[in-house]
PDB file of N, CA and C in Angstrom:
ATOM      1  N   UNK A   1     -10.766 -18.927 -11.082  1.00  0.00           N
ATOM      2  CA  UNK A   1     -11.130 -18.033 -10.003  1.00  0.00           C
ATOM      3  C   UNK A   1     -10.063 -16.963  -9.833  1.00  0.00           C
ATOM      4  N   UNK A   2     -10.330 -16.035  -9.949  1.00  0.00           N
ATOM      5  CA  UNK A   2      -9.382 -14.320  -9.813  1.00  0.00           C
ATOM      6  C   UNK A   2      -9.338 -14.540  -7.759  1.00  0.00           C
ATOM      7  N   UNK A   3      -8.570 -13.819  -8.492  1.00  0.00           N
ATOM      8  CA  UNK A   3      -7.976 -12.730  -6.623  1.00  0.00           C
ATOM      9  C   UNK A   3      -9.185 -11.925  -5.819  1.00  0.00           C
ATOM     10  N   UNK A   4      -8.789 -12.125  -4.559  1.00  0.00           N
ATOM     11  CA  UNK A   4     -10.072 -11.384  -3.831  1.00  0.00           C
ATOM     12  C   UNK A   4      -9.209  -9.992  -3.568  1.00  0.00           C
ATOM     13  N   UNK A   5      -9.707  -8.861  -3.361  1.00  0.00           N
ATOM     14  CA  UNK A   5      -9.089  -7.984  -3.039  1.00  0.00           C
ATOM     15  C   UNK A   5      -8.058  -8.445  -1.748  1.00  0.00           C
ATOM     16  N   UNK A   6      -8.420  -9.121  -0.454  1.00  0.00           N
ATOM     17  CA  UNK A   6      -7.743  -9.317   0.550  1.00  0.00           C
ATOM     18  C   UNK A   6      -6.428 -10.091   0.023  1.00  0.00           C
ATOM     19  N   UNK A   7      -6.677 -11.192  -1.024  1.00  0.00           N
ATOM     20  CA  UNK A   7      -5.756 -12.050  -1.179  1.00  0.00           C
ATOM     21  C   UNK A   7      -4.235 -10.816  -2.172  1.00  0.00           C
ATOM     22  N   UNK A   8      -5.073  -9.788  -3.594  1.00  0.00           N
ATOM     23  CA  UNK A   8      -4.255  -8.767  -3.253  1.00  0.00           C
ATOM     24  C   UNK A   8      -3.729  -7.978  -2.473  1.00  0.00           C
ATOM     25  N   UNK A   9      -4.332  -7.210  -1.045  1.00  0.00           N
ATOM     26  CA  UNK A   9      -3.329  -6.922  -0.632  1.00  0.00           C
ATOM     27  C   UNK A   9      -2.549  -7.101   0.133  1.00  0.00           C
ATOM     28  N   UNK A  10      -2.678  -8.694   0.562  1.00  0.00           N
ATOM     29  CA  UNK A  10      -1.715  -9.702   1.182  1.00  0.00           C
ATOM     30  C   UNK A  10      -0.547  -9.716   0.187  1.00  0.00           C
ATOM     31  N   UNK A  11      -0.771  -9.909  -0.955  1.00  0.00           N
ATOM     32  CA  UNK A  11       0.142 -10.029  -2.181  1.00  0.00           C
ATOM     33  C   UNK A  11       1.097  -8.649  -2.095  1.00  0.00           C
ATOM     34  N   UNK A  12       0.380  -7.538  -1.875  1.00  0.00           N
ATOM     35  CA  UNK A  12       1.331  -6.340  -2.566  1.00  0.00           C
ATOM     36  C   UNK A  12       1.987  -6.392  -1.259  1.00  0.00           C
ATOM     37  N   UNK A  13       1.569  -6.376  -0.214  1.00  0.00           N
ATOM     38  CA  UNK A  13       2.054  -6.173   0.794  1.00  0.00           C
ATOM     39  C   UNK A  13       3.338  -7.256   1.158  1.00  0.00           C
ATOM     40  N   UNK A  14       3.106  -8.516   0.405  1.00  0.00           N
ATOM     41  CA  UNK A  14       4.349  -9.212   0.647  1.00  0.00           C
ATOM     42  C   UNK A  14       5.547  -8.683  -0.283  1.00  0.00           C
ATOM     43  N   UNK A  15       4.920  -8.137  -1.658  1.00  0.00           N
ATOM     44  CA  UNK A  15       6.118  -7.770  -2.395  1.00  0.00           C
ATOM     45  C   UNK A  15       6.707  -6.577  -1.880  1.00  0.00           C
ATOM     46  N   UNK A  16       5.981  -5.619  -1.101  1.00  0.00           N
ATOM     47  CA  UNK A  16       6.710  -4.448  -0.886  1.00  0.00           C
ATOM     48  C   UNK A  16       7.656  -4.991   0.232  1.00  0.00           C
ATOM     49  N   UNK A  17       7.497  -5.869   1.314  1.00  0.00           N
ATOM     50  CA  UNK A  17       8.213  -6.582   2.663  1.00  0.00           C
ATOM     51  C   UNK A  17       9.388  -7.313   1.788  1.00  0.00           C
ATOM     52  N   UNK A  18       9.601  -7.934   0.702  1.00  0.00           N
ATOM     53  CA  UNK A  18      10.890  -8.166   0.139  1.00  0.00           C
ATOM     54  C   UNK A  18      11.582  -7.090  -1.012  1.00  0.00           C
ATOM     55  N   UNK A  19      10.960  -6.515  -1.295  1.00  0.00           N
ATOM     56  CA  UNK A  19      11.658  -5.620  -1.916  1.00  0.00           C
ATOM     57  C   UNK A  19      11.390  -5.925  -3.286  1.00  0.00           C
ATOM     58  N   UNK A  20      10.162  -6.369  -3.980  1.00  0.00           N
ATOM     59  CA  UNK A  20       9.989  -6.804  -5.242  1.00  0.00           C
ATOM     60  C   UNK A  20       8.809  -6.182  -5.857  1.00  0.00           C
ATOM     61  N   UNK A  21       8.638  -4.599  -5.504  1.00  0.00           N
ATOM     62  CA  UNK A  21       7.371  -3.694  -5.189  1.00  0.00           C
ATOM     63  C   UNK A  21       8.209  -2.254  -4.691  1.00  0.00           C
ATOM     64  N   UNK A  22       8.038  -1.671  -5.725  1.00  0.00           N
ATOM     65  CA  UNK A  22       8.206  -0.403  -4.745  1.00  0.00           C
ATOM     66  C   UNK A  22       7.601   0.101  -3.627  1.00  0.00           C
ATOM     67  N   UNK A  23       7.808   0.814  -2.643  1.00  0.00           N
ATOM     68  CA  UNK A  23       6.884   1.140  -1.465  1.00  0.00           C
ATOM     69  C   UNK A  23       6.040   1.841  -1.967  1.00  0.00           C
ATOM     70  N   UNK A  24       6.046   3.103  -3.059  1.00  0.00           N
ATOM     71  CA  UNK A  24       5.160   3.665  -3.136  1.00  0.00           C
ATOM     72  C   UNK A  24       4.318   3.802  -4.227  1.00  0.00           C
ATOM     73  N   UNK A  25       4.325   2.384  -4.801  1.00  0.00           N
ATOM     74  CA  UNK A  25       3.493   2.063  -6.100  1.00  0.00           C
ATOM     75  C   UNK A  25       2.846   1.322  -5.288  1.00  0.00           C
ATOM     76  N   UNK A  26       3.541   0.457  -4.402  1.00  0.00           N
ATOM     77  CA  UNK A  26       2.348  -0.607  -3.440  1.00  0.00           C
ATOM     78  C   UNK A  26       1.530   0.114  -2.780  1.00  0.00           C
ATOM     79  N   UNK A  27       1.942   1.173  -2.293  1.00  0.00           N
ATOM     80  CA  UNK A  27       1.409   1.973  -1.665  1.00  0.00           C
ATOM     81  C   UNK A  27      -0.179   2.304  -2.344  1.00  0.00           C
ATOM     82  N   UNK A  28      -0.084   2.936  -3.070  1.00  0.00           N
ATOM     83  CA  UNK A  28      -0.886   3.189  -3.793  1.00  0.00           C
ATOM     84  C   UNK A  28      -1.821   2.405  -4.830  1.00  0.00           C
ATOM     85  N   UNK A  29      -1.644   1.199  -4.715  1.00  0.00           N
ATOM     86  CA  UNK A  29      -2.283  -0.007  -5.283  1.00  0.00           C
ATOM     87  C   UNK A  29      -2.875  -0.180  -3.814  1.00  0.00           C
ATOM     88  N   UNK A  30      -2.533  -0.183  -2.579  1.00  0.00           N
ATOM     89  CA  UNK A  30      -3.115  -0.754  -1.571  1.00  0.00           C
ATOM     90  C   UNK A  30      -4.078   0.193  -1.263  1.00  0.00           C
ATOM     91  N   UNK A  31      -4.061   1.793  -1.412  1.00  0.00           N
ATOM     92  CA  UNK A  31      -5.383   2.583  -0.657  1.00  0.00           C
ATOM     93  C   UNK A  31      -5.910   2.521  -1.702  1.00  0.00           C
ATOM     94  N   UNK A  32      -6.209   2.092  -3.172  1.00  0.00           N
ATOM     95  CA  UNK A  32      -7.580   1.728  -3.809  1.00  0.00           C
ATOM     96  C   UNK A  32      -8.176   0.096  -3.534  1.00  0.00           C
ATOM     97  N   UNK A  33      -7.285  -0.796  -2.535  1.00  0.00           N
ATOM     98  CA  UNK A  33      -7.693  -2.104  -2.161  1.00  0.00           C
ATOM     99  C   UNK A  33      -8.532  -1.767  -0.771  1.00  0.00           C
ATOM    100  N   UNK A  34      -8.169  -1.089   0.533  1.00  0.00           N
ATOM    101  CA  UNK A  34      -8.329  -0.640   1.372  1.00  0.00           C
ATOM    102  C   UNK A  34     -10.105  -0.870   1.629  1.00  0.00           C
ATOM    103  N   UNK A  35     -10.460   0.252   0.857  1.00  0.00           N
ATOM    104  CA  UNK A  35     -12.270   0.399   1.491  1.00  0.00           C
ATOM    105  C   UNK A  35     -12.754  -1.136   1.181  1.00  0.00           C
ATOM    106  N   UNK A  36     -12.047  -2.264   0.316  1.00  0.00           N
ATOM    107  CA  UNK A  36     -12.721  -3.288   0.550  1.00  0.00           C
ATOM    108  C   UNK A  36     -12.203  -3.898   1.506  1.00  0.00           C
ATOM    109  N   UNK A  37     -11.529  -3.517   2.663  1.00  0.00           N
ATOM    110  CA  UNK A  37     -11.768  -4.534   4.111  1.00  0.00           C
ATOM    111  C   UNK A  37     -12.604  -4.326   4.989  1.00  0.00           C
ATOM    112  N   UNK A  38     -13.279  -4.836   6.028  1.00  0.00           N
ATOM    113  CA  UNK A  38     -14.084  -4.442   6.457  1.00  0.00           C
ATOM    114  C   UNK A  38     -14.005  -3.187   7.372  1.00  0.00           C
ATOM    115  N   UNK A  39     -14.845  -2.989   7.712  1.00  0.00           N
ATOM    116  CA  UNK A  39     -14.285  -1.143   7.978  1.00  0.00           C
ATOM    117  C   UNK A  39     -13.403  -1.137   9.110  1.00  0.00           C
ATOM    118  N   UNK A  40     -13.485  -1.795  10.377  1.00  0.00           N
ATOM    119  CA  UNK A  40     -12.758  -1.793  11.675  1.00  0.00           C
ATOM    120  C   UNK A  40     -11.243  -2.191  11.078  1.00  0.00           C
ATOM    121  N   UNK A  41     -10.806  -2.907   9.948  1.00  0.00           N
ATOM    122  CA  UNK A  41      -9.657  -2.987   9.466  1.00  0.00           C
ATOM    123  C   UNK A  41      -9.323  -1.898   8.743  1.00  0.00           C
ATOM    124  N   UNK A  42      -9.746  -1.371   7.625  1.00  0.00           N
ATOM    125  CA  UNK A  42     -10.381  -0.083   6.847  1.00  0.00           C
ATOM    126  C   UNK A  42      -9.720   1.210   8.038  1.00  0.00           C
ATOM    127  N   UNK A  43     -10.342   1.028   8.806  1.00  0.00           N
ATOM    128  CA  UNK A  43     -10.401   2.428   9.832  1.00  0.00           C
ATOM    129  C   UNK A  43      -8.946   2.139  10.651  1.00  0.00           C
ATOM    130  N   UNK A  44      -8.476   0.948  10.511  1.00  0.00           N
ATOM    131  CA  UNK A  44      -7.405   0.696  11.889  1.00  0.00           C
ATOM    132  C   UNK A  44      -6.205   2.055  11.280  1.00  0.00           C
ATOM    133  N   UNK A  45      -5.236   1.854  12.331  1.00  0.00           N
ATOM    134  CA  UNK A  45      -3.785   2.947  12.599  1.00  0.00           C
ATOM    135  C   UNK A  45      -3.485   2.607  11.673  1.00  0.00           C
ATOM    136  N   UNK A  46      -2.958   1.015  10.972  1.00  0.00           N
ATOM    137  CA  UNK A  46      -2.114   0.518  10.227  1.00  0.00           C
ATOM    138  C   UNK A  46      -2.607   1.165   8.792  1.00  0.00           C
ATOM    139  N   UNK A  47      -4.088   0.779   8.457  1.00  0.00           N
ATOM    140  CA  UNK A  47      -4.672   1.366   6.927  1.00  0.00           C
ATOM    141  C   UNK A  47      -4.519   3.002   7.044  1.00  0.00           C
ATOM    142  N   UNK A  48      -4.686   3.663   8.034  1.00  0.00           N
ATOM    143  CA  UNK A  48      -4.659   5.269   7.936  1.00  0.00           C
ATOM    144  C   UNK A  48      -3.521   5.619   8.019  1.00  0.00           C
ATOM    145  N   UNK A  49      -2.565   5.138   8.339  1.00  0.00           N
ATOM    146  CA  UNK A  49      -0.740   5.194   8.102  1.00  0.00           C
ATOM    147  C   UNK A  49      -0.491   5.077   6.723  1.00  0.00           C
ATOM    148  N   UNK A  50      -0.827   3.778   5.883  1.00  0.00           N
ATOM    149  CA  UNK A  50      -0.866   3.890   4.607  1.00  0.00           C
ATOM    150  C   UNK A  50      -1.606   4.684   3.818  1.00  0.00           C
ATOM    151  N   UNK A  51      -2.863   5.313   3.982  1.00  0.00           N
ATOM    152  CA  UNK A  51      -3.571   6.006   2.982  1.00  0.00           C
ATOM    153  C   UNK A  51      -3.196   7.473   3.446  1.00  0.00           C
ATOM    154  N   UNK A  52      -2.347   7.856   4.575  1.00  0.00           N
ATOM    155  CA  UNK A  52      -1.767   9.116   4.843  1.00  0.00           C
ATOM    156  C   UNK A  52      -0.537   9.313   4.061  1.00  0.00           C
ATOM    157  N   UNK A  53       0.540   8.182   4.155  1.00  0.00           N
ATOM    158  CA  UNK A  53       1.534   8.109   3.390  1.00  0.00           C
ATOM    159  C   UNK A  53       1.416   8.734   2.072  1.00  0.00           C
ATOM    160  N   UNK A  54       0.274   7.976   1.327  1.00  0.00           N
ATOM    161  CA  UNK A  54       0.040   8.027  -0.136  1.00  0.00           C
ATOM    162  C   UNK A  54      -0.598   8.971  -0.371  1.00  0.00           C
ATOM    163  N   UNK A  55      -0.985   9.829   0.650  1.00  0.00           N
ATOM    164  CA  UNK A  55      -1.298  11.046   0.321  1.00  0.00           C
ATOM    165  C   UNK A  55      -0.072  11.824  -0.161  1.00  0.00           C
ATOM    166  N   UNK A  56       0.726  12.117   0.675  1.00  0.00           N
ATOM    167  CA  UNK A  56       2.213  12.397   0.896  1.00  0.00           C
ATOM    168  C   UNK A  56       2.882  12.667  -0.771  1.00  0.00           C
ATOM    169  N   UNK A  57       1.872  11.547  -1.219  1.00  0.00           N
ATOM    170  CA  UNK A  57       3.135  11.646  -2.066  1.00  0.00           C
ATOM    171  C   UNK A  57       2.156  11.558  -3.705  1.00  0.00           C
ATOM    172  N   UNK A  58       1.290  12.270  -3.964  1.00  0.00           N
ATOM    173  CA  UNK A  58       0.790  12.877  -4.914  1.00  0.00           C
ATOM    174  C   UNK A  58       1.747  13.447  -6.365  1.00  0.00           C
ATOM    175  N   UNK A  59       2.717  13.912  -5.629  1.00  0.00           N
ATOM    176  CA  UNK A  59       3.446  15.281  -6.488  1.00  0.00           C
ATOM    177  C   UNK A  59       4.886  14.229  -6.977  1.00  0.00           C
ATOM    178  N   UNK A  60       4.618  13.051  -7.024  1.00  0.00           N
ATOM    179  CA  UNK A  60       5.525  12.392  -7.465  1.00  0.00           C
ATOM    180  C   UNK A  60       5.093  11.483  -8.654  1.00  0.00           C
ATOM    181  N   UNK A  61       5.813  11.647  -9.614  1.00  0.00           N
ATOM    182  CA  UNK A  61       5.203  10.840 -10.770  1.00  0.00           C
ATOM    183  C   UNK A  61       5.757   9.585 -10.737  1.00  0.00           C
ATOM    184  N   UNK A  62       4.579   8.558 -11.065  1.00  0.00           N
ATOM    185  CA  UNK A  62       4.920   7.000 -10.998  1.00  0.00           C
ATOM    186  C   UNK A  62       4.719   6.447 -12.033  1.00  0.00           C
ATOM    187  N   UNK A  63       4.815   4.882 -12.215  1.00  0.00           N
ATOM    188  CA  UNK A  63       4.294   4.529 -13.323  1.00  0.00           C
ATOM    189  C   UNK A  63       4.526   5.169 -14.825  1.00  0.00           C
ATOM    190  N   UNK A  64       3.157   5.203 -15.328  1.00  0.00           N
ATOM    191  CA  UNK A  64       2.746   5.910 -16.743  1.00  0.00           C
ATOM    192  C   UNK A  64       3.264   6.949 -16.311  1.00  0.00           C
ATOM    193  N   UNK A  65       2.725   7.577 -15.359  1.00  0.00           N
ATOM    194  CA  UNK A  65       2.902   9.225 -15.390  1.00  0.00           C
ATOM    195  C   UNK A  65       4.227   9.451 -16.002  1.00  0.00           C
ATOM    196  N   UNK A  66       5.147   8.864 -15.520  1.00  0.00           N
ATOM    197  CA  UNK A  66       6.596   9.482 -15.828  1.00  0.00           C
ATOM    198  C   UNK A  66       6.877   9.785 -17.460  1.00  0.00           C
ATOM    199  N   UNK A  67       6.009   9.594 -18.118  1.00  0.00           N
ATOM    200  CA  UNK A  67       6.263   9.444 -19.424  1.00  0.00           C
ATOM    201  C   UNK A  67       5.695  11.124 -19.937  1.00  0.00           C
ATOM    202  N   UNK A  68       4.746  11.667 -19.087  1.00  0.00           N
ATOM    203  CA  UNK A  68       4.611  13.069 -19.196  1.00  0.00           C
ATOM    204  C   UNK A  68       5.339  14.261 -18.355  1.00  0.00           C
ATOM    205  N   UNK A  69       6.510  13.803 -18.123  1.00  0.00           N
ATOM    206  CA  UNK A  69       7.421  14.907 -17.111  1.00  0.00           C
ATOM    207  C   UNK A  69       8.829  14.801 -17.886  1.00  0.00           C
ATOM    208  N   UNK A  70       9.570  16.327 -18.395  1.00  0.00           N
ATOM    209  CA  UNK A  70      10.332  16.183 -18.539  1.00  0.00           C
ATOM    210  C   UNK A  70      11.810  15.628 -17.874  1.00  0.00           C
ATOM    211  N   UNK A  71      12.867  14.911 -18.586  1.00  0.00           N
ATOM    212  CA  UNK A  71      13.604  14.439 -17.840  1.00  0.00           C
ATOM    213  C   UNK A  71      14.706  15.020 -16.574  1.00  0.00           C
ATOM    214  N   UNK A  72      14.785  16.268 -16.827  1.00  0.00           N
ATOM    215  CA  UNK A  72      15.290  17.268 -15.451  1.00  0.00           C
ATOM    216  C   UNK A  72      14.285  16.998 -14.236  1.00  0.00           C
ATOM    217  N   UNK A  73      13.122  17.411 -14.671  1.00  0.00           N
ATOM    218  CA  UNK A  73      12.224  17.608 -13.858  1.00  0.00           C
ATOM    219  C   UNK A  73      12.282  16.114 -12.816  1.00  0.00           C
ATOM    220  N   UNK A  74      12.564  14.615 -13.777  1.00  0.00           N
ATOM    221  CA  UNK A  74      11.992  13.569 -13.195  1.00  0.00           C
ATOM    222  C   UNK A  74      13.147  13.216 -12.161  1.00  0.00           C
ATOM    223  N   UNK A  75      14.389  13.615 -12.906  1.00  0.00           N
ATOM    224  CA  UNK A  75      15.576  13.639 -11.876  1.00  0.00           C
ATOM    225  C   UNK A  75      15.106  14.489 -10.514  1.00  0.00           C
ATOM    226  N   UNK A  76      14.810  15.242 -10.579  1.00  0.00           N
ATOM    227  CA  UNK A  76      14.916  15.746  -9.304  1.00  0.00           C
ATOM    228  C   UNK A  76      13.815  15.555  -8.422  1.00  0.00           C
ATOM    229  N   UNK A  77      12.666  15.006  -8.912  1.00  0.00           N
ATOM    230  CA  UNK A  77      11.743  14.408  -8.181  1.00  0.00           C
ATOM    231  C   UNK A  77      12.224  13.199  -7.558  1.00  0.00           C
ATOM    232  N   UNK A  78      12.648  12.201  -8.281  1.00  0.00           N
ATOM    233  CA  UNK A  78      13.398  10.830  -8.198  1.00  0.00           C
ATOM    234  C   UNK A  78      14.267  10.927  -6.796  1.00  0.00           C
ATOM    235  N   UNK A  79      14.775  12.320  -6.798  1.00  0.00           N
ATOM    236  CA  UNK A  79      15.747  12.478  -5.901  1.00  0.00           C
ATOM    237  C   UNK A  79      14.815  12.966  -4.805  1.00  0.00           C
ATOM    238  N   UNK A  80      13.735  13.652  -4.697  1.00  0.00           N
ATOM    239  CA  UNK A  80      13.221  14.030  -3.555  1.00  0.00           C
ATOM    240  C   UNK A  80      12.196  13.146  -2.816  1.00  0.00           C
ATOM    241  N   UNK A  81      11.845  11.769  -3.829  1.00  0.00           N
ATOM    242  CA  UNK A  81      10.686  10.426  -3.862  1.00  0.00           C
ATOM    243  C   UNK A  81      12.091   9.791  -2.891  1.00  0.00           C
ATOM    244  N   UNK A  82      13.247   9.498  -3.193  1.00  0.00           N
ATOM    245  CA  UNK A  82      14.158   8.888  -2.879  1.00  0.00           C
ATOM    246  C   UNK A  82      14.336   9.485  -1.457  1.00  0.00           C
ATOM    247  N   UNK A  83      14.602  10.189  -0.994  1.00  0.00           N
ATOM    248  CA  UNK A  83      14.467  11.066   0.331  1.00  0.00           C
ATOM    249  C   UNK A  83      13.353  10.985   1.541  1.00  0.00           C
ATOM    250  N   UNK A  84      11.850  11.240   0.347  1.00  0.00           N
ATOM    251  CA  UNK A  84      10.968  10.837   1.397  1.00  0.00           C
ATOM    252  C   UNK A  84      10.910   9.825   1.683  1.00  0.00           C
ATOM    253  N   UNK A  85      11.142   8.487   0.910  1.00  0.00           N
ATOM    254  CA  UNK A  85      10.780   6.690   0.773  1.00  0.00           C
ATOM    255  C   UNK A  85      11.724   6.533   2.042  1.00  0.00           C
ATOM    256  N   UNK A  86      13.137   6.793   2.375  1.00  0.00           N
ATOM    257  CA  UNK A  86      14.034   6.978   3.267  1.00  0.00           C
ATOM    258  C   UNK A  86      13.283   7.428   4.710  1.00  0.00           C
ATOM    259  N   UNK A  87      12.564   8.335   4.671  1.00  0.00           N
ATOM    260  CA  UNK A  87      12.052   9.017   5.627  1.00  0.00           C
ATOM    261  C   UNK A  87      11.131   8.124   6.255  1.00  0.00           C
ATOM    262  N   UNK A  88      10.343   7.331   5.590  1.00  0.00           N
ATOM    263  CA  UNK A  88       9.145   6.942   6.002  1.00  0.00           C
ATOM    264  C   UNK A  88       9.222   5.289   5.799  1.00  0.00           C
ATOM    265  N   UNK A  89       9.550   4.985   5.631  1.00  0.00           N
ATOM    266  CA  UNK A  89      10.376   3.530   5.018  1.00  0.00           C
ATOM    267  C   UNK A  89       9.916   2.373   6.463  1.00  0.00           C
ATOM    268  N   UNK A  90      10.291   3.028   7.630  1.00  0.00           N
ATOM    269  CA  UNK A  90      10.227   1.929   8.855  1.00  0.00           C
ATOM    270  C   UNK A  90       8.490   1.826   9.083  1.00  0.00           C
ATOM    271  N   UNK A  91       8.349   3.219   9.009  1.00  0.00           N
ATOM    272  CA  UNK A  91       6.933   3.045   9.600  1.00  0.00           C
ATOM    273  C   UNK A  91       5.758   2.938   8.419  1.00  0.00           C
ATOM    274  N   UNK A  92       6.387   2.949   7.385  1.00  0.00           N
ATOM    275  CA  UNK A  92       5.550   2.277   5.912  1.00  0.00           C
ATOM    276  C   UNK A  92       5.847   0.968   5.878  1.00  0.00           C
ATOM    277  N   UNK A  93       6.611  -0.151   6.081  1.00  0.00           N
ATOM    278  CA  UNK A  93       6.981  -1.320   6.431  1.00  0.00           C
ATOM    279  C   UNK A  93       6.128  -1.611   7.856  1.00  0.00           C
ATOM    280  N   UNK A  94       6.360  -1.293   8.663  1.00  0.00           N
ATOM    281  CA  UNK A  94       5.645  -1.129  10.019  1.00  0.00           C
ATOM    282  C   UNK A  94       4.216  -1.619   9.853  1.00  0.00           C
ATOM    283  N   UNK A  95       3.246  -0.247   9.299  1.00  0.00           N
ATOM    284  CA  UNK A  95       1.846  -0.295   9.101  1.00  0.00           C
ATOM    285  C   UNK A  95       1.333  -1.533   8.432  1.00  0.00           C
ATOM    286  N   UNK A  96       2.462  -1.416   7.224  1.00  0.00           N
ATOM    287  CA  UNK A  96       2.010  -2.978   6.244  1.00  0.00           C
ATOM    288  C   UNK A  96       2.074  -3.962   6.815  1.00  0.00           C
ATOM    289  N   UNK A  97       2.863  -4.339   8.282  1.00  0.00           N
ATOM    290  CA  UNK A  97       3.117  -6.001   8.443  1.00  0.00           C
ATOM    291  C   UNK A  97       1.768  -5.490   9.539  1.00  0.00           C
ATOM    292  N   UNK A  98       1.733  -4.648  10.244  1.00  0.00           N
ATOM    293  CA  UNK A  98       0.199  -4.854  10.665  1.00  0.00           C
ATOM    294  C   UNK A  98      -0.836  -4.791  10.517  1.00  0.00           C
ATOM    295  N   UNK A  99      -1.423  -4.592   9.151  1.00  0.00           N
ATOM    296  CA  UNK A  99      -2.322  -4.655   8.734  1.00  0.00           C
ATOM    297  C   UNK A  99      -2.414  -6.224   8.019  1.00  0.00           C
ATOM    298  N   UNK A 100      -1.256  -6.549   7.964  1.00  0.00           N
ATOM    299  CA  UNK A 100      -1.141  -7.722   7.426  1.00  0.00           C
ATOM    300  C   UNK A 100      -1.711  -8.646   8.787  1.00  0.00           C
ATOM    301  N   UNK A 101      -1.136  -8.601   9.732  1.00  0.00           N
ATOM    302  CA  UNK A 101      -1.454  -9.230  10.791  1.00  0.00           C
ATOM    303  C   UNK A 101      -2.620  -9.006  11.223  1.00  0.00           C
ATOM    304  N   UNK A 102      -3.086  -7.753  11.351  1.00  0.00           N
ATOM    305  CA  UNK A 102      -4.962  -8.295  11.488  1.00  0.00           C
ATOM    306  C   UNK A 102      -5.991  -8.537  10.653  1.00  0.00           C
ATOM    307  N   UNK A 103      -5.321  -8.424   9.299  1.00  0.00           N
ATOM    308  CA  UNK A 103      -6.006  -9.100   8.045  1.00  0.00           C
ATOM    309  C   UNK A 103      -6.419 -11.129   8.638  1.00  0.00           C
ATOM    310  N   UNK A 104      -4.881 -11.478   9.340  1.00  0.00           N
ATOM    311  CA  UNK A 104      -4.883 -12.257   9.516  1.00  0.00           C
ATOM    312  C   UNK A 104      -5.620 -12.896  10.757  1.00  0.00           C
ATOM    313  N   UNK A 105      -5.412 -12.017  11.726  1.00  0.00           N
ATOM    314  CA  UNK A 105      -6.260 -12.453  13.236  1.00  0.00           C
ATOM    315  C   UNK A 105      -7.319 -12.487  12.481  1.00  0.00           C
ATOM    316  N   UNK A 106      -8.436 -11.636  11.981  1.00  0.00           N
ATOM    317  CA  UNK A 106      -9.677 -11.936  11.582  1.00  0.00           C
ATOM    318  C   UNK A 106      -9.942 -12.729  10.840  1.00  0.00           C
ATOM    319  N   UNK A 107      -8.685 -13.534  10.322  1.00  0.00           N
ATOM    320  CA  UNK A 107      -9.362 -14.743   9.275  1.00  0.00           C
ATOM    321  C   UNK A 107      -9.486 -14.475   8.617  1.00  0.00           C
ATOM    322  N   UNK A 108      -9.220 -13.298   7.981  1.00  0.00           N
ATOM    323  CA  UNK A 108      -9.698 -13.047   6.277  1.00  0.00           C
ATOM    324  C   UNK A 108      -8.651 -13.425   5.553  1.00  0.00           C
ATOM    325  N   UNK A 109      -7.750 -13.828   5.699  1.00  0.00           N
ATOM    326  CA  UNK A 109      -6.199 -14.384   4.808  1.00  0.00           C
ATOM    327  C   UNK A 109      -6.244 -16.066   4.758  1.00  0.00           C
ATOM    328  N   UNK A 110      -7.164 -16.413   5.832  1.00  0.00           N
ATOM    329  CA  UNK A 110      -7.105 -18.127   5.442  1.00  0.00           C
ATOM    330  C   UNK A 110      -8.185 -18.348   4.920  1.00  0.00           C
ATOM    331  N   UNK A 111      -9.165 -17.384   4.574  1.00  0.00           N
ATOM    332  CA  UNK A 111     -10.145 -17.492   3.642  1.00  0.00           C
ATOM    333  C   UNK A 111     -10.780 -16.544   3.126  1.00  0.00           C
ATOM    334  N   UNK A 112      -9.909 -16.234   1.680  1.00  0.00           N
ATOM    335  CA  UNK A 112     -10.036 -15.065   1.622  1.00  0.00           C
ATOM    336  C   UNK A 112     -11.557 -14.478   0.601  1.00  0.00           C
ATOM    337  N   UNK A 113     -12.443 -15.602   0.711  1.00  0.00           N
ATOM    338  CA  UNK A 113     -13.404 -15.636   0.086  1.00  0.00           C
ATOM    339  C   UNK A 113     -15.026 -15.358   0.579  1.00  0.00           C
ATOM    340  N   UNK A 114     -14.499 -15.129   2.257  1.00  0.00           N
ATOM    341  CA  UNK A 114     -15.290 -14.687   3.234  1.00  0.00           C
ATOM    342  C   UNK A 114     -15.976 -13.638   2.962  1.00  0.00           C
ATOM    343  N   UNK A 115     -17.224 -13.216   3.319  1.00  0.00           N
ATOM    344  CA  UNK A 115     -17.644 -11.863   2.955  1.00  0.00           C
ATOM    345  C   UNK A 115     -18.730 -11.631   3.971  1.00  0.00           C
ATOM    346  N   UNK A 116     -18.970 -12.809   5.002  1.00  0.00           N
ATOM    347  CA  UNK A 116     -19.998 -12.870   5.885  1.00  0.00           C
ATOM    348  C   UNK A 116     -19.294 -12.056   7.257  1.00  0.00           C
ATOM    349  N   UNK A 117     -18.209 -11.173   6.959  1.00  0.00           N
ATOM    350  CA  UNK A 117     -17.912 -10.390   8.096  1.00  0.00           C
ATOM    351  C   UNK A 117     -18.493  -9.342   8.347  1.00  0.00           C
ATOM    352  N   UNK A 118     -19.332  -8.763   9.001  1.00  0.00           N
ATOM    353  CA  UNK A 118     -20.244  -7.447   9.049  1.00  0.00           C
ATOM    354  C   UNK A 118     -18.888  -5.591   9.271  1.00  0.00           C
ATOM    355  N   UNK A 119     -17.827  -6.381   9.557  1.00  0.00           N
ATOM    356  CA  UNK A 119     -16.523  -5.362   9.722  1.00  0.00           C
ATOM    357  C   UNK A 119     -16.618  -4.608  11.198  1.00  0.00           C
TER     358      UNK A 119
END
């Protein structure tokens, strides 16, 4: 049996809360997890904090990408990714433990196999 989306982004969300996840790779693994919660979670402060964030930050190459940006270029992005992550860091930590937490009030984290929630 695979992962439910919820049980991922309980997962990313714990690795980004210890530091074993970048914020803004989790980040961005979490607003393509997102539209599968139910929408009143979907729609809450905490998910539109994160999928605003990750807007934010488009113009930064991650991952693969980095492999198509020259290396000046990646330095000084690195340095300006490093700046914003600083900037936004409390209230990107913030959003995640509450979304985590009403993932959890609704029960969708102690069973994450639920789907009979109308959202």
């Amino acid at each position: 049996m695979g992962y439910t989306p919820i049980q991922d982004i309980l997962g990313i969300i714990r690795d980004m809360s210890a530091g074993t996840m970048g914020l803004i790779h989790g980040c961005r693994k979490l607003v393509g997890l997102i539209p599968s919660l139910p929408s009143r979670l979907a729609d809450s402060e905490a998910a539109l904090t994160i999928v605003g964030i990750e807007s934010e930050t488009d113009e930064f190459p991650i991952g693969d990408q980095r492999a198509l940006w020259a290396p000046e270029a990646l330095i000084r992005k690195d340095r300006e990714l490093a700046t914003y992550v600083e900037s936004i860091r409390e209230s990107l930590l913030a959003a995640c433990v509450e979304l985590e937490r009403l993932i959890m009030a609704a029960g969708l984290g102690l069973h994450p196999d639920r789907r009979d929630d109308p959202g």
